[in-house]
N, C-alpha and C. Protein backbone atom coordinates (compact mmCIF):
# COMPACT_ATOMS: atom_id res chain seq x y z
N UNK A 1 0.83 -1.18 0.00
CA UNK A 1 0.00 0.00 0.00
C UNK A 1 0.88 1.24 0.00
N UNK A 2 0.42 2.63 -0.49
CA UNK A 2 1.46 3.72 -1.18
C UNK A 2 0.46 3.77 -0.02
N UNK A 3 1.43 4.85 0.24
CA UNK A 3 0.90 6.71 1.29
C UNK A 3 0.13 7.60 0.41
N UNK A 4 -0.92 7.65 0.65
CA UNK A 4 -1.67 9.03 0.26
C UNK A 4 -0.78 10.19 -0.29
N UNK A 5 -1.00 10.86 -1.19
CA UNK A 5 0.06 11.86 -1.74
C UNK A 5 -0.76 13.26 -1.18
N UNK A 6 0.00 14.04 -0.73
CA UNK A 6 -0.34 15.44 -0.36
C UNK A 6 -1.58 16.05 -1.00
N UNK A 7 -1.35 16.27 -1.95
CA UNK A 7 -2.66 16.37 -2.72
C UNK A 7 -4.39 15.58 -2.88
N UNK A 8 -3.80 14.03 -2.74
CA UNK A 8 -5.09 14.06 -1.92
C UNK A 8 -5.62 13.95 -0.50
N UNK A 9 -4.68 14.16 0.11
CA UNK A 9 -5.31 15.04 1.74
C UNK A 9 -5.55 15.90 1.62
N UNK A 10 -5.15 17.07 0.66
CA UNK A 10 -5.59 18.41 0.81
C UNK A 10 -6.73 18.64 0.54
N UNK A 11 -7.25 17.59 -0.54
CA UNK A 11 -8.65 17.34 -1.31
C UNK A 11 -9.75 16.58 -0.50
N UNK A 12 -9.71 15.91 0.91
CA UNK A 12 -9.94 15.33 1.70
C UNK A 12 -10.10 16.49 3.14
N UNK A 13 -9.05 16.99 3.18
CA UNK A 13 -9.11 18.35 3.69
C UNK A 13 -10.21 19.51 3.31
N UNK A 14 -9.91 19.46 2.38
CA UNK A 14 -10.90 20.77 1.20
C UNK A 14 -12.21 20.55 1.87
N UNK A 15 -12.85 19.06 1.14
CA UNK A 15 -14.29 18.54 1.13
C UNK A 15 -14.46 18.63 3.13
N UNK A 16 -14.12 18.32 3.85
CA UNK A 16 -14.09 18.31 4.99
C UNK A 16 -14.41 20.15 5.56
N UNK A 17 -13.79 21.03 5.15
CA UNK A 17 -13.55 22.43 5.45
C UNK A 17 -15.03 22.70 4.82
N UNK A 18 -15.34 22.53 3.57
CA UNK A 18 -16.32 23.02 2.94
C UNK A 18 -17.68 22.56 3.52
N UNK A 19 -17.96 21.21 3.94
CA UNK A 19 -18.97 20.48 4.74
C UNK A 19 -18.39 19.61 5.61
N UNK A 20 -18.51 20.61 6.70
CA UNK A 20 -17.96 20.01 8.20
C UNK A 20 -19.43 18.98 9.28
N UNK A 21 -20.35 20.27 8.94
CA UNK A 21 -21.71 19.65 9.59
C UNK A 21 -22.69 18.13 8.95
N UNK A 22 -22.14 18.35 7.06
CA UNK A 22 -22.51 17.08 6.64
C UNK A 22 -21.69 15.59 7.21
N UNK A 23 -20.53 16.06 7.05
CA UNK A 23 -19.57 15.04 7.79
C UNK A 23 -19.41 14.63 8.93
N UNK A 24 -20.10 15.53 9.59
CA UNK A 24 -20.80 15.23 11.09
C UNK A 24 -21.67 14.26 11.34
N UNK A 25 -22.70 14.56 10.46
CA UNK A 25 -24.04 13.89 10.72
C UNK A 25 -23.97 12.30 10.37
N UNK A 26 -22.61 12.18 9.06
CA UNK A 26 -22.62 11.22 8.08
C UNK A 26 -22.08 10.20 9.22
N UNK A 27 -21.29 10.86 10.20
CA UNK A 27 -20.65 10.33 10.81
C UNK A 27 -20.86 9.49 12.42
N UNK A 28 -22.49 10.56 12.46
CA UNK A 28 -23.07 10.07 13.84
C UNK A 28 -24.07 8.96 13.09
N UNK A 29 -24.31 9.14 12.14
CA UNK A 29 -25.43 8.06 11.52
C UNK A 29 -25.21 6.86 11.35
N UNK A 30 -23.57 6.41 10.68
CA UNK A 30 -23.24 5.09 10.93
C UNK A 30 -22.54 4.66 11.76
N UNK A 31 -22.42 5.34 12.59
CA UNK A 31 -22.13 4.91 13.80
C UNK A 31 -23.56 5.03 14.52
N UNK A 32 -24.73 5.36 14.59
CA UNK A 32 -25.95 4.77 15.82
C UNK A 32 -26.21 3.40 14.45
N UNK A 33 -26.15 4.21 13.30
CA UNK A 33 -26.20 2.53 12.63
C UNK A 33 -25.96 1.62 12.91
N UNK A 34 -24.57 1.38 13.50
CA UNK A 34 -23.72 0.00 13.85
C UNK A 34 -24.30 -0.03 15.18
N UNK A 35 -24.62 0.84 16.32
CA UNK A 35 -24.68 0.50 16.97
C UNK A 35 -26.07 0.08 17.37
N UNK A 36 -27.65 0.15 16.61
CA UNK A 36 -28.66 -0.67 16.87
C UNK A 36 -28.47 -1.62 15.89
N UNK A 37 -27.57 -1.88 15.08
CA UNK A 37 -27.49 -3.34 14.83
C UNK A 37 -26.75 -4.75 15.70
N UNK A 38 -25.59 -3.42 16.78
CA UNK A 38 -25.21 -4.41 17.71
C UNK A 38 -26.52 -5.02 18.50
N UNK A 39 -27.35 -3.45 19.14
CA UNK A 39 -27.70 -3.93 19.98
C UNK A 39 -29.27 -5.40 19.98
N UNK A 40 -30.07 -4.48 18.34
CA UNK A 40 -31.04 -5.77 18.11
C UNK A 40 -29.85 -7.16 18.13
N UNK A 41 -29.58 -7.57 17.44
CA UNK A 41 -28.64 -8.91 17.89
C UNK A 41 -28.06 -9.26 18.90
N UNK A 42 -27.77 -8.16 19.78
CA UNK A 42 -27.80 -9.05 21.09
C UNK A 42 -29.48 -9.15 21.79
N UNK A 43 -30.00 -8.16 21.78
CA UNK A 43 -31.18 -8.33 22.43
C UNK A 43 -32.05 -9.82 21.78
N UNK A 44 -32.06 -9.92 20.36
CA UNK A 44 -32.76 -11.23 20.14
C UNK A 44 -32.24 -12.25 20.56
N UNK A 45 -30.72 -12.50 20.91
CA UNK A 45 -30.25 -13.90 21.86
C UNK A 45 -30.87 -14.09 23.43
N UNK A 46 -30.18 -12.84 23.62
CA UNK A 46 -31.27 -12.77 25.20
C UNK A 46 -32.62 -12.94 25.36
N UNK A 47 -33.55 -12.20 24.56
CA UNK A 47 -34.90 -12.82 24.51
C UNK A 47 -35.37 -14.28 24.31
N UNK A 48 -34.10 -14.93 23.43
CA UNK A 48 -34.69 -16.62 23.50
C UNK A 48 -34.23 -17.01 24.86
N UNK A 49 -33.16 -16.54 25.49
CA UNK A 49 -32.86 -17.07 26.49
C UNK A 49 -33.78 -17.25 27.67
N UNK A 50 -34.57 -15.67 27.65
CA UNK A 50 -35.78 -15.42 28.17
C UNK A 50 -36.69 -16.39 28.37
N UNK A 51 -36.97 -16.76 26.55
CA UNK A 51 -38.09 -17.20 27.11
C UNK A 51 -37.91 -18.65 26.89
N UNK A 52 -36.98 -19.47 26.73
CA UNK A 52 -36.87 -20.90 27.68
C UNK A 52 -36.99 -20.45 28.61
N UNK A 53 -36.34 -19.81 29.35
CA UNK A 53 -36.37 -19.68 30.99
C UNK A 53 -37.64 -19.66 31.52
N UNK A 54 -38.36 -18.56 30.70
CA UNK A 54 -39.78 -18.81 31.07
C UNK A 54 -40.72 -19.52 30.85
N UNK A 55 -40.88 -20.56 29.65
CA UNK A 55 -41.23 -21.51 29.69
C UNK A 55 -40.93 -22.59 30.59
N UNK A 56 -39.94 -22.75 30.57
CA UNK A 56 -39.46 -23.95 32.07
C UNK A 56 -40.01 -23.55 33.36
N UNK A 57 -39.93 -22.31 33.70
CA UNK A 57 -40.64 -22.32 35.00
C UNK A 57 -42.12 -22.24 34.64
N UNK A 58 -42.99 -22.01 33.91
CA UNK A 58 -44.47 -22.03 33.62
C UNK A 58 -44.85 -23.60 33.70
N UNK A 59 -43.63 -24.10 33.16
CA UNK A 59 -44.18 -25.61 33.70
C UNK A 59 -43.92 -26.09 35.17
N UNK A 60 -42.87 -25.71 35.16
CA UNK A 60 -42.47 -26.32 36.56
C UNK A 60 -43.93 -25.51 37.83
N UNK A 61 -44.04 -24.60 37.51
CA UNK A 61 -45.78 -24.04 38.05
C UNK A 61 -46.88 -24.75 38.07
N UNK A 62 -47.09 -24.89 36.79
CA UNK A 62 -48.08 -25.96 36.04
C UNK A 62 -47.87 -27.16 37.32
N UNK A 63 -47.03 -27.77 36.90
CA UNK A 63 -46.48 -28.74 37.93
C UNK A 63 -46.98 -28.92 39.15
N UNK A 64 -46.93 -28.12 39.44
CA UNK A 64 -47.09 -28.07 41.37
C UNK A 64 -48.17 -27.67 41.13
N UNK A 65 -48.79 -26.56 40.60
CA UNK A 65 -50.31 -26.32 40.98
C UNK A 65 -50.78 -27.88 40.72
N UNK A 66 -51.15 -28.26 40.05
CA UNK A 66 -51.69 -29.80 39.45
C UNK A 66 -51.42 -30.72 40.68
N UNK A 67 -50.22 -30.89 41.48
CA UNK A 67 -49.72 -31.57 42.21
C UNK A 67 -50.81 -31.13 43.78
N UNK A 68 -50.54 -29.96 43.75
CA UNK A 68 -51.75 -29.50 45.09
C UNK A 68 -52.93 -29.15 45.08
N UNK A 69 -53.53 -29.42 43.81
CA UNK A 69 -54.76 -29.58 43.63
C UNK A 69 -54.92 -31.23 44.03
N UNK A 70 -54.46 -31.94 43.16
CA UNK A 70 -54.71 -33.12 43.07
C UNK A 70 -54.65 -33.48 44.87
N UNK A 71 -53.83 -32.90 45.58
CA UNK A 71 -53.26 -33.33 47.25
C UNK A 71 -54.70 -33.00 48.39
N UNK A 72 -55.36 -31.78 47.54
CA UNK A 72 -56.51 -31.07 48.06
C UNK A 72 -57.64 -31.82 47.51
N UNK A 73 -57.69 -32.42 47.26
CA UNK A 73 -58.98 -33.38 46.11
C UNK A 73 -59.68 -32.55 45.38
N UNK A 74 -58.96 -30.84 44.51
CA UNK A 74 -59.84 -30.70 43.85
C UNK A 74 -60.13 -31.62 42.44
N UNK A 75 -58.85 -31.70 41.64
CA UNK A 75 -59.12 -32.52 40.88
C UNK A 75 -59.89 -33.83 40.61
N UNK A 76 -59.30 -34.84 41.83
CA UNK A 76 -60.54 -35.88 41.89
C UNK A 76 -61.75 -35.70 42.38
N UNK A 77 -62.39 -34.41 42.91
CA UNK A 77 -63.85 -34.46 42.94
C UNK A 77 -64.03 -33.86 41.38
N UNK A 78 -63.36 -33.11 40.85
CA UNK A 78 -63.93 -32.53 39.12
C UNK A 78 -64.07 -33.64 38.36
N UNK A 79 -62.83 -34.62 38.53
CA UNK A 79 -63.16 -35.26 37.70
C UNK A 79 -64.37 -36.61 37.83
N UNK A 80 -64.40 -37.01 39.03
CA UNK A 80 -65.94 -37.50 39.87
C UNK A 80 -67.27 -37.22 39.08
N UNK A 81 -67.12 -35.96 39.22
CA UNK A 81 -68.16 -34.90 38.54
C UNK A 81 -68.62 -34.76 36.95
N UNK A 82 -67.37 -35.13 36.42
CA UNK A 82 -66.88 -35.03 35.37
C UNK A 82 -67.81 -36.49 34.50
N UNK A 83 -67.15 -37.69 35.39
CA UNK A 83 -67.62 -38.81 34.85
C UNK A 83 -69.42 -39.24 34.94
N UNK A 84 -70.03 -38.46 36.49
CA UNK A 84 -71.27 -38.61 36.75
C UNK A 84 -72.15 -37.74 35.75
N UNK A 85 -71.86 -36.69 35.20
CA UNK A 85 -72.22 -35.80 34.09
C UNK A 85 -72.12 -36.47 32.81
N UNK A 86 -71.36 -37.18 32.71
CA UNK A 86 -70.97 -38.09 31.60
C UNK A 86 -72.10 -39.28 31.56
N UNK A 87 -72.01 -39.89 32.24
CA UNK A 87 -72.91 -41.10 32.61
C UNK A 87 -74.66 -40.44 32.02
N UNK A 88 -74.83 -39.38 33.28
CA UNK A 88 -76.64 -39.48 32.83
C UNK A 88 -76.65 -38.96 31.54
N UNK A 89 -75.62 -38.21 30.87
CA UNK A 89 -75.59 -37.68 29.31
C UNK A 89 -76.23 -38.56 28.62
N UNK A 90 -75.28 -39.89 28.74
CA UNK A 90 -75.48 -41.31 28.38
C UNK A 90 -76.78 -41.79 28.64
N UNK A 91 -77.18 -41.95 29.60
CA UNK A 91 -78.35 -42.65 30.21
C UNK A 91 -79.23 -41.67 29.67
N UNK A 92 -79.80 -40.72 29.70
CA UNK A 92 -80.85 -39.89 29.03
C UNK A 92 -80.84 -39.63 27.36
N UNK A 93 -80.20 -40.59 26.57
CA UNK A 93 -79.94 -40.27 25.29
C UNK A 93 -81.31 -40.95 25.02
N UNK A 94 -82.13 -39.96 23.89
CA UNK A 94 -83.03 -41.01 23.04
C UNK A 94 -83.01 -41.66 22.30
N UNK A 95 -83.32 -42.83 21.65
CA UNK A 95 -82.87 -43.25 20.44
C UNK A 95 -83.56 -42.72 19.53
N UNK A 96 -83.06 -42.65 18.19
CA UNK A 96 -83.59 -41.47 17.45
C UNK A 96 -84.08 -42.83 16.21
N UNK A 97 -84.81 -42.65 15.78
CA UNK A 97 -85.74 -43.60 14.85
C UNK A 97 -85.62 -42.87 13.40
N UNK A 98 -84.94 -43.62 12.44
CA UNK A 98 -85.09 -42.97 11.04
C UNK A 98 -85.88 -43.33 10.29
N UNK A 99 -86.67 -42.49 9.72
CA UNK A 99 -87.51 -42.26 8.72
C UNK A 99 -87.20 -42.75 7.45
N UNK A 100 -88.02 -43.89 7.32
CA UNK A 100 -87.27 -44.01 5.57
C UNK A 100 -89.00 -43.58 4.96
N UNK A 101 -88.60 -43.37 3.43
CA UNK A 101 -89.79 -43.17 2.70
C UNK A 101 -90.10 -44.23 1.91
C-alpha cells in the first residue's frame, strides 16, 4: 500500500472544510447505525434465552399447581363430577328412529 500523496489530503481536507456539519451527521449516523445493529442482535439472543427460561418455570408451576390440587382433592372431585355428568348424558340419550320413505 502507497501513502496518500499530499494532494489528496488536501482534497480530503478541502471537502471536509467546505462540509464540516454534513460530515458530522454522516458520521453520527453510521455509527448509531452499527450501533442498533449491535444492539437488536444481542437483544434477540437474550430474549430466546428469556423465554426458555420462562417456559421452564411455567411448567415447573403448572407442575405443582396440578400436584396441590390433586393433594386437596380438587381434581378428583372434578373429575368424579366429570364422569357422573358423563354417565346421565349417556343414560338420558333417546334413540332417534329414522324415517325411511
Amino acid at each position: 500500500m502507497t501513502t496518500p500523496s499530499s494532494e489528496e489530503l488536501g482534497k480530503l481536507q478541502k471537502l471536509l472544510l467546505k462540509n464540516p456539519i454534513a460530515f458530522t451527521a454522516a458520521f453520527f449516523v453510521s455509527f448509531c447505525g452499527m450501533l442498533i445493529c449491535t444492539v437488536v442482535l444481542l437483544t434477540r439472543e437474550s430474549s430466546n434465552d428469556w423465554k426458555t427460561q420462562y417456559e421452564a418455570e411455567r411448567q415447573a408451576n403448572r407442575e405443582l399447581t396440578n400436584e396441590l390440587l390433586i393433594n386437596n382433592g380438587i381434581i378428583r372431585e372434578y373429575r368424579e363430577v366429570a364422569k357422573k355428568a358423563d354417565s346421565v348424558i349417556t343414560e338420558t340419550k333417546v334413540p332417534v328412529k329414522i324415517l325411511k320413505k
